[in-house]
N, C-alpha and C. Protein backbone atom coordinates (compact mmCIF):
# COMPACT_ATOMS: atom_id res chain seq x y z
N UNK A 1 107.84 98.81 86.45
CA UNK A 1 106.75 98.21 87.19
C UNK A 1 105.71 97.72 86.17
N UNK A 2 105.01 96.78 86.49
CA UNK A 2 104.12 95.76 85.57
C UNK A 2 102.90 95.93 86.37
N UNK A 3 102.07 95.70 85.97
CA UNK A 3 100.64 95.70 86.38
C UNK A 3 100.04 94.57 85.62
N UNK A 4 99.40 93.70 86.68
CA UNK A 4 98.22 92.81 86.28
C UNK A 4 97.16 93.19 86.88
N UNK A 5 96.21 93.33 85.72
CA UNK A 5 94.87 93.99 86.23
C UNK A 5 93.71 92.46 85.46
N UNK A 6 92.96 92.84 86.60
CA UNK A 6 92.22 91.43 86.21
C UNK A 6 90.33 91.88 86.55
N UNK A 7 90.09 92.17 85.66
CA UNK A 7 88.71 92.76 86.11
C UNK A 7 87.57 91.42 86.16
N UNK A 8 86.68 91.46 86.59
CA UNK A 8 85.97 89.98 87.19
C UNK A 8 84.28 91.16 87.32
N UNK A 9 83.49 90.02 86.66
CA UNK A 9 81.85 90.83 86.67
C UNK A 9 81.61 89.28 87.66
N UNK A 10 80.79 89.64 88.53
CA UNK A 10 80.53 88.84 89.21
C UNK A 10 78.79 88.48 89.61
N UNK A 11 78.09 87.73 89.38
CA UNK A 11 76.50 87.52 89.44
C UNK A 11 76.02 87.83 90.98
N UNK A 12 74.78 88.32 90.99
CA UNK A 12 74.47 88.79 92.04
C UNK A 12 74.02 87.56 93.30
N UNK A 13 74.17 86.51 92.87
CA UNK A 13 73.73 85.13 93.34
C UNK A 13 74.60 84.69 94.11
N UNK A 14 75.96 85.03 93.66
CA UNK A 14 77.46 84.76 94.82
C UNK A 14 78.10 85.62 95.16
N UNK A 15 77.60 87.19 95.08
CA UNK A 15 78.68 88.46 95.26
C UNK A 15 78.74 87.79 96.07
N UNK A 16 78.31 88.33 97.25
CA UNK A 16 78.76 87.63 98.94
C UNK A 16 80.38 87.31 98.92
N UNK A 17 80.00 85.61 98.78
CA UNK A 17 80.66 84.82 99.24
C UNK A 17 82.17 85.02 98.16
N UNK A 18 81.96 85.77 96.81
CA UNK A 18 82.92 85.87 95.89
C UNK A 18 83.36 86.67 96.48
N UNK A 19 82.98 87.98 97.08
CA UNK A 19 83.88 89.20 97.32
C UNK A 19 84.73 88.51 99.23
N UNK A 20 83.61 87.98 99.88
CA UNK A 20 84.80 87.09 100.92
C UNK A 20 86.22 86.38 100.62
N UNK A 21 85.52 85.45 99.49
CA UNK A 21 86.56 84.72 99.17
C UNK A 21 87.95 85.61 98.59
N UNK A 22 87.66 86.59 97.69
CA UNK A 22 88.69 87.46 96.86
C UNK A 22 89.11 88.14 98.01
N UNK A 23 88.91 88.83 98.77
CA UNK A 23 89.57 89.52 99.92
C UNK A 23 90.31 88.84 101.13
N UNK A 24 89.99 87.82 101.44
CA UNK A 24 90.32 86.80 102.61
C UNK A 24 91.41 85.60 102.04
N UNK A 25 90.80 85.23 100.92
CA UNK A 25 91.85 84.21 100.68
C UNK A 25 92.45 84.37 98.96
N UNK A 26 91.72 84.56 97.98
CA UNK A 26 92.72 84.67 97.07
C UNK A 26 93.46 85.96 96.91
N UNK A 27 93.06 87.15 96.95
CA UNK A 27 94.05 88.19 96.94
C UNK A 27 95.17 87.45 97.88
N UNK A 28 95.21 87.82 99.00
CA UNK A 28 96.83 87.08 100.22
C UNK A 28 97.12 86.35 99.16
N UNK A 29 96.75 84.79 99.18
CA UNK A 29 97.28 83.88 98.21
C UNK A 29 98.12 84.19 96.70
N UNK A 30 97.78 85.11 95.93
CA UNK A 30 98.06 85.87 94.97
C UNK A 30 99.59 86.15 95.76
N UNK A 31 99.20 87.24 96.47
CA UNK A 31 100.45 87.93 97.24
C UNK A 31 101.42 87.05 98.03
N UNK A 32 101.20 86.06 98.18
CA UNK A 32 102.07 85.32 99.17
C UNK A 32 102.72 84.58 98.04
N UNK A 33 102.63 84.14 96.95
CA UNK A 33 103.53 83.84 95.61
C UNK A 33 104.95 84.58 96.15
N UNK A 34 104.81 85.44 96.49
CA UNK A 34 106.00 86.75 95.99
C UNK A 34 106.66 87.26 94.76
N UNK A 35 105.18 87.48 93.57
CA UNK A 35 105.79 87.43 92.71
C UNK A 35 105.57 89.16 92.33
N UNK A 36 104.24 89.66 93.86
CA UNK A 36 104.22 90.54 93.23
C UNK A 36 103.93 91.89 94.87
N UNK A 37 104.60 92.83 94.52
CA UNK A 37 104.67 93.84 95.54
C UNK A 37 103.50 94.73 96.66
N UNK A 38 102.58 94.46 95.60
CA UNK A 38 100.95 94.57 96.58
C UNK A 38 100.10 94.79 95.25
N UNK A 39 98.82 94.89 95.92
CA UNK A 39 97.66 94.80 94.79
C UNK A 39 96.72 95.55 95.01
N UNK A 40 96.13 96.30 94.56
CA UNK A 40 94.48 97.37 94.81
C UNK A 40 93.17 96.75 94.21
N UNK A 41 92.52 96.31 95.18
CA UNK A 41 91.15 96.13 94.75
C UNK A 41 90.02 97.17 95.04
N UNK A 42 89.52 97.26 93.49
CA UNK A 42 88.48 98.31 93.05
C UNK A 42 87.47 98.04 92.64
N UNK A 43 86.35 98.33 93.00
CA UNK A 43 85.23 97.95 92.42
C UNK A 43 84.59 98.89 91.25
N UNK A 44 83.89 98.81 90.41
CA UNK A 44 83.73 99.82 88.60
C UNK A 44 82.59 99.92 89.21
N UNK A 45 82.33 101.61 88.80
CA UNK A 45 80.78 101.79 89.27
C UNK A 45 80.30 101.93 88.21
N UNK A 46 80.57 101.66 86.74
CA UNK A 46 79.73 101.64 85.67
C UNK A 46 79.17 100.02 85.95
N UNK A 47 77.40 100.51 86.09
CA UNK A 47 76.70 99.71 85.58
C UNK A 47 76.34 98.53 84.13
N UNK A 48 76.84 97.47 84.36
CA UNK A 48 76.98 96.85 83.14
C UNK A 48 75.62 96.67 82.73
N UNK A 49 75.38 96.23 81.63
CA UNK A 49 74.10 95.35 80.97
C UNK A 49 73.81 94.34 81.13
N UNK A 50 74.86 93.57 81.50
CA UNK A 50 74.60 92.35 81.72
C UNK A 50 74.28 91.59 83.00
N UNK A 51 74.38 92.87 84.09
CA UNK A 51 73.86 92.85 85.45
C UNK A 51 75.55 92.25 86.49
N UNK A 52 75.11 92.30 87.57
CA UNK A 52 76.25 91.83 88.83
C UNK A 52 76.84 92.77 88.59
N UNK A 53 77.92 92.75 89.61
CA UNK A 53 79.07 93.66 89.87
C UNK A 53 80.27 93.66 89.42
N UNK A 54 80.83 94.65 89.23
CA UNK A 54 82.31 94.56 88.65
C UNK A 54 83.43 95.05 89.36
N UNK A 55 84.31 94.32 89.27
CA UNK A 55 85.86 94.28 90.30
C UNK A 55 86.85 94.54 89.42
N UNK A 56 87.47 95.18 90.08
CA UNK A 56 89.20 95.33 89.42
C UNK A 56 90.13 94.96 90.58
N UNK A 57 91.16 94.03 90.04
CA UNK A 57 92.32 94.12 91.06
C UNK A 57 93.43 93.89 90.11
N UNK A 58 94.38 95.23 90.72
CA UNK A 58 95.64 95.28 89.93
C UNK A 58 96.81 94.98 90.71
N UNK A 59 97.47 93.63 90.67
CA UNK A 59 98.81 93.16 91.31
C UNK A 59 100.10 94.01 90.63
N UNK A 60 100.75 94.54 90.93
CA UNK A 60 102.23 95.12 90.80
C UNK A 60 103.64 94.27 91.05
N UNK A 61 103.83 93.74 89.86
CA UNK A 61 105.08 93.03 89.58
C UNK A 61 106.41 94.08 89.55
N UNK A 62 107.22 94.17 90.16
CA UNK A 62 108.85 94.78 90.04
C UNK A 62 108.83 94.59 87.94
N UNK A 63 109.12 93.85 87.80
CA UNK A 63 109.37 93.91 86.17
C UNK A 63 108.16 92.36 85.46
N UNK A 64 108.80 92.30 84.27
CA UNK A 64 108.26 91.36 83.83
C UNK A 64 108.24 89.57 83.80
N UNK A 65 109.54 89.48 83.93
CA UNK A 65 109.69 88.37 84.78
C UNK A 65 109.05 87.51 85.92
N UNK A 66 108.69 88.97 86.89
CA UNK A 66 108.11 88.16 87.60
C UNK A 66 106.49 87.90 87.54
N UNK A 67 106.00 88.43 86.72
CA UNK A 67 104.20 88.14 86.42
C UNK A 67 104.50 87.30 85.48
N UNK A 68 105.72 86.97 84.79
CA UNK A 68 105.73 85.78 83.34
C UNK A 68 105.66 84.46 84.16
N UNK A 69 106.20 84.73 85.70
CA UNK A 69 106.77 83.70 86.78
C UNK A 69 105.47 83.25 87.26
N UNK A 70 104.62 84.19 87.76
CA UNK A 70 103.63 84.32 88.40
C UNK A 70 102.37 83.30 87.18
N UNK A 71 102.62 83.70 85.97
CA UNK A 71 101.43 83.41 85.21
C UNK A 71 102.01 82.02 85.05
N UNK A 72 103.25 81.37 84.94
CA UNK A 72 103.23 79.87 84.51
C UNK A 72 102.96 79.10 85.65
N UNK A 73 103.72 79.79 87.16
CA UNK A 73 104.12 78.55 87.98
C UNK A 73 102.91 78.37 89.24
N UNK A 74 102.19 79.45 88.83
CA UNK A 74 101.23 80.05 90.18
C UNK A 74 99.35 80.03 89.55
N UNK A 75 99.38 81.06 88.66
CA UNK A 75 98.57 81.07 87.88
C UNK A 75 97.15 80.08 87.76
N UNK A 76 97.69 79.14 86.87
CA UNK A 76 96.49 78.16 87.07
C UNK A 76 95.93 77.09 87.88
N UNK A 77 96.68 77.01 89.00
CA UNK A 77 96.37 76.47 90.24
C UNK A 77 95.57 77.58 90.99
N UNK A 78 95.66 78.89 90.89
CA UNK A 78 94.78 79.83 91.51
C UNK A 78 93.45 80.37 90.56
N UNK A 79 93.65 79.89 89.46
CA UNK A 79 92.32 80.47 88.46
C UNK A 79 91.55 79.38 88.96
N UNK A 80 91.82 78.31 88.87
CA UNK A 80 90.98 77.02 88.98
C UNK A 80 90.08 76.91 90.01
N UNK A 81 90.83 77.33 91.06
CA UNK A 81 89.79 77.59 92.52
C UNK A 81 88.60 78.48 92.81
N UNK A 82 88.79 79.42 91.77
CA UNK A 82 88.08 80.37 91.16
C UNK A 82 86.59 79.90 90.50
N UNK A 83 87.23 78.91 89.28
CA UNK A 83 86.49 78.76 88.58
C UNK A 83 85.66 77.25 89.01
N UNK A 84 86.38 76.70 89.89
CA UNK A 84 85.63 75.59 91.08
C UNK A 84 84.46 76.19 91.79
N UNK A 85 84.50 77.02 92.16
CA UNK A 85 83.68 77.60 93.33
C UNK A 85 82.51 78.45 92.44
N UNK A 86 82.85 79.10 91.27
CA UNK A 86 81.98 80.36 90.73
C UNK A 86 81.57 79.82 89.45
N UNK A 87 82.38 78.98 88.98
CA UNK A 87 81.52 78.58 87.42
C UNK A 87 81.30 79.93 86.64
N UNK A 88 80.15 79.64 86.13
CA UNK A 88 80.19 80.33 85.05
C UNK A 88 79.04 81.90 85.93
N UNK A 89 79.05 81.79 86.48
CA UNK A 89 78.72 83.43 87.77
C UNK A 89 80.07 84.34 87.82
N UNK A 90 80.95 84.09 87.07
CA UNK A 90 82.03 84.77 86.85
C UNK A 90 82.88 84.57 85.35
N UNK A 91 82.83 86.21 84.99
CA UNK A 91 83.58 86.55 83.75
C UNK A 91 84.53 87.35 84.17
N UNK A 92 85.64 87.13 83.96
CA UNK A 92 86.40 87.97 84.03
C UNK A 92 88.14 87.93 82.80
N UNK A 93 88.44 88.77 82.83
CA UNK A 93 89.22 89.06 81.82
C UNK A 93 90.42 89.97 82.32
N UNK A 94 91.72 89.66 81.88
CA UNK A 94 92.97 89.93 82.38
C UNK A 94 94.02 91.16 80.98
N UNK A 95 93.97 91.88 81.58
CA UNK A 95 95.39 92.99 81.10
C UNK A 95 96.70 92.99 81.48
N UNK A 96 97.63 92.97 80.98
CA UNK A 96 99.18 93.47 81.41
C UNK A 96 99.39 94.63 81.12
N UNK A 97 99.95 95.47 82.08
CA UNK A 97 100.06 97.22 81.75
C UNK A 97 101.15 97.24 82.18
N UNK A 98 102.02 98.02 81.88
CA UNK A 98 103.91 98.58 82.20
C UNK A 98 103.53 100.18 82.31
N UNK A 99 103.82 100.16 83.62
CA UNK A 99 103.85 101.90 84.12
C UNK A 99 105.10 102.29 83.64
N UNK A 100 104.64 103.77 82.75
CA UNK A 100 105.87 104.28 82.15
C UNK A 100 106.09 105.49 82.78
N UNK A 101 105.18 106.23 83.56
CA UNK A 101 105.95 107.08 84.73
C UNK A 101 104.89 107.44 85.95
N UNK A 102 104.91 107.75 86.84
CA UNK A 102 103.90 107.82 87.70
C UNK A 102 104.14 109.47 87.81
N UNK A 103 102.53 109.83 88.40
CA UNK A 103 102.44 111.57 88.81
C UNK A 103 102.31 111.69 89.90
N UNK A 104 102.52 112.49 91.08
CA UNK A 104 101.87 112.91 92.07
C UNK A 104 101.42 114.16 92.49
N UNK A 105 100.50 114.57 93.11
CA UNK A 105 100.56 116.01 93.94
C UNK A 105 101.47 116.76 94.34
């Protein structure tokens, strides 16, 4: 399992309408690719310095292939809409993580 984690600081001027938009239409959109098995969105309660809020959402790819799939063919047609709407009221920055075993209770 693959993990794309994509953390996003977001200005206090568009939370609103950014956290609508990320829940309503680009997360689904993300997911309706089928590139990836579901996704958790989290919000960081460390207070940044630089002010606004901070998000995490981690999509779960089956292997690597399919987020390599996801990042050429999907990818920048969905960052763009992003960066149409939010400009520069949004930083955000992307990880790839490979779960090497999971724990439970």
């Amino acid at each position: 399992m693959i993990i794309y984690n994509v953390t996003i600081n977001i200005d206090d001027s568009v939370h609103d309408k950014w956290l609508l938009w990320m829940t309503e239409k680009h997360i689904p959109e993300v997911l309706a690719t089928g590139k990836f098995v579901k996704a958790t969105f989290v919000r960081v309660l460390i207070v940044e310095e630089m002010g606004g809020s901070t998000y995490s959402t981690q999509y779960f790819a089956e292997d690597a292939k399919k987020l390599e799939s996801y990042l050429t063919e999907d990818a920048p047609k969905l960052r763009q809409e992003g960066i149409s709407l939010f400009g520069d009221k949004m930083l955000a920055f992307r990880t790839e993580l490979e779960v090497l075993k999971e724990f439970t209770v």
